[in-house]
Protein backbone atom coordinates (compact mmCIF):
# COMPACT_ATOMS: atom_id res chain seq x y z
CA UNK A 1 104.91 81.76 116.33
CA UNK A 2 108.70 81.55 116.33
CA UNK A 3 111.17 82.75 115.68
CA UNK A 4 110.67 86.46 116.47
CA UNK A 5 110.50 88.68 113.65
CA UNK A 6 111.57 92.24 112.46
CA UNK A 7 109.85 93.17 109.56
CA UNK A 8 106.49 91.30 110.05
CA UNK A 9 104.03 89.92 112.69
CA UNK A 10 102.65 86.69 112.72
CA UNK A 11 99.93 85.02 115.00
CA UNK A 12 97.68 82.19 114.91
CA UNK A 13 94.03 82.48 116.33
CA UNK A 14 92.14 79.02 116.38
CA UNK A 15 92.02 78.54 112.39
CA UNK A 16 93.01 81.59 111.23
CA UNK A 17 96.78 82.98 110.98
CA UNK A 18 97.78 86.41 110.03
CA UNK A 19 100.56 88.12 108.85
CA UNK A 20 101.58 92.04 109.34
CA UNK A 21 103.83 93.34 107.16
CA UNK A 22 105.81 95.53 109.72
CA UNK A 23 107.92 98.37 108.23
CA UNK A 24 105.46 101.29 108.08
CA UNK A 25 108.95 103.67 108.48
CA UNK A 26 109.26 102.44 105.09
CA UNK A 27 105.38 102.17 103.65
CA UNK A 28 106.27 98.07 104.19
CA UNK A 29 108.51 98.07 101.35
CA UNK A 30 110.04 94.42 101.00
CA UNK A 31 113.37 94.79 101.25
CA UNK A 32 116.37 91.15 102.02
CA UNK A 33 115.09 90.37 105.10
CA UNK A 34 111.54 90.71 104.42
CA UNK A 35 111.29 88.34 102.31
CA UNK A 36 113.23 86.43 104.40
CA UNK A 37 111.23 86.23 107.54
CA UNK A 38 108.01 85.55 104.77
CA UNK A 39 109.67 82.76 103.61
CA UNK A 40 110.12 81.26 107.12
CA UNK A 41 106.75 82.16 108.47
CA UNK A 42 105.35 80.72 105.04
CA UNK A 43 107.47 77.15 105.86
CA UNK A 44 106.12 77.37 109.59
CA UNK A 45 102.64 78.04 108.34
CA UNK A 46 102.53 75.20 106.09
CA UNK A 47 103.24 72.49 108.69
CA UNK A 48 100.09 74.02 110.38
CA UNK A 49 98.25 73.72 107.21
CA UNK A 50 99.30 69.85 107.09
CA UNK A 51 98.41 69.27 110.27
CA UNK A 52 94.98 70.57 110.22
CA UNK A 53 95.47 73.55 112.79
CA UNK A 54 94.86 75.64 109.94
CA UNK A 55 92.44 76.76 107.56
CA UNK A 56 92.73 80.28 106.62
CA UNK A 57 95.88 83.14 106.25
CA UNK A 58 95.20 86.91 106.41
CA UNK A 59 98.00 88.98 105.42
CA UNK A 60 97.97 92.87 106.32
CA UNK A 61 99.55 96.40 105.80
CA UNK A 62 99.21 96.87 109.26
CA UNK A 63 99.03 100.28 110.85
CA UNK A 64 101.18 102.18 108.23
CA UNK A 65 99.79 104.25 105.00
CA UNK A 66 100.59 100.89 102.84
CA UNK A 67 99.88 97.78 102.17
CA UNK A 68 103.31 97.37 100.61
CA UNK A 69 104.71 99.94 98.58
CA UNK A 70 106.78 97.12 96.68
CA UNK A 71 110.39 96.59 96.55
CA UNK A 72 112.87 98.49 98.54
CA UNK A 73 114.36 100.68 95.84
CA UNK A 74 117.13 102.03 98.52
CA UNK A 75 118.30 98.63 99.31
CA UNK A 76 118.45 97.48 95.65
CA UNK A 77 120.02 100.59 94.82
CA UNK A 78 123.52 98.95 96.79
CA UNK A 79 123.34 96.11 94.66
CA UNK A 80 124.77 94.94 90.96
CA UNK A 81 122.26 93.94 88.20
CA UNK A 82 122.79 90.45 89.15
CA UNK A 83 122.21 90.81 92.46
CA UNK A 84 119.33 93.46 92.33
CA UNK A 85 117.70 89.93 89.54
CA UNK A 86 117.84 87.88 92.44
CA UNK A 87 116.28 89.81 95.02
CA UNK A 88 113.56 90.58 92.89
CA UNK A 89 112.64 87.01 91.91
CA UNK A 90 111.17 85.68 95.14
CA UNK A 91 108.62 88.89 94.40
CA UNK A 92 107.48 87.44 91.34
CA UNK A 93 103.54 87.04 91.26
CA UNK A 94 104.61 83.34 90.39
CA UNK A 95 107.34 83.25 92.97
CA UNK A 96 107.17 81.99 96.43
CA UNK A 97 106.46 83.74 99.23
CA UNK A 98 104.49 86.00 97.28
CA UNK A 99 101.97 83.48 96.60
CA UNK A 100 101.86 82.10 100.11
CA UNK A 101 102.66 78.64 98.28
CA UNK A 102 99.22 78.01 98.21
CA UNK A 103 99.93 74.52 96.66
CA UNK A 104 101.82 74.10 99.62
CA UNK A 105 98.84 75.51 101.67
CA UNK A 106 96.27 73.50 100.87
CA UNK A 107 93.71 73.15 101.85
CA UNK A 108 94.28 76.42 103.31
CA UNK A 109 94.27 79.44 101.21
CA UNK A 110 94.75 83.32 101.75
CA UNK A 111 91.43 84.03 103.01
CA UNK A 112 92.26 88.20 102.41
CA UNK A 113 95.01 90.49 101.76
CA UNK A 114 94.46 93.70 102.98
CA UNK A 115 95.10 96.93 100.79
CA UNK A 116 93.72 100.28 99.79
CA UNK A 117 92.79 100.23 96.44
């Protein structure tokens, strides 16, 4: 899938996509660019969804200790209350790409997100 990413992986076997979280330096914590490259693999996603190509998304930890350990505290840490309200939003449980815009999805849905209880 293009374009290349940093801070995840994304593939596409048959029906099934996945995406890898890919900062296990950092437990996978989402920091700017994260939720960045989500967003864009989300979009590209989406058009596969529409077309048919796909019918199912698994999204991953990866190899690292954790799923996610949530928001990168030492990036926010740089920013003003203002900013630090913005980059939080998009991780909103209501919030795109946290919900994989599953409206946007259908009729493909997460099939599984992988995480240690």
């Amino acid at each position: 899938m293009e374009p290349p990413y940093e801070t995840i992986r994304v593939s596409q076997q048959g029906y099934i996509a996945s995406i890898v979280l890919h900062r296990p330096d950092k437990l996978n914590a989402i920091n700017q660019q994260m939720i960045l490259e989500l967003t864009a693999a989300v979009n590209e996603l989406c058009v596969a969804a529409s077309s048919g190509s796909l019918r199912a998304v698994v999204v991953t930890g990866g190899t690292g200790r954790a799923f996610a350990a949530g928001a990168d505290i030492g990036e926010m840490a740089a920013m003003n209350v203002t900013e630090a309200g913005r980059f939080s939003e998009p991780m909103s449980p209501s919030q795109p790409p946290t919900n994989l815009r599953a409206a946007r999805l259908r009729p493909c849905l997460p099939a599984t997100i992988n995480a240690r209880a």
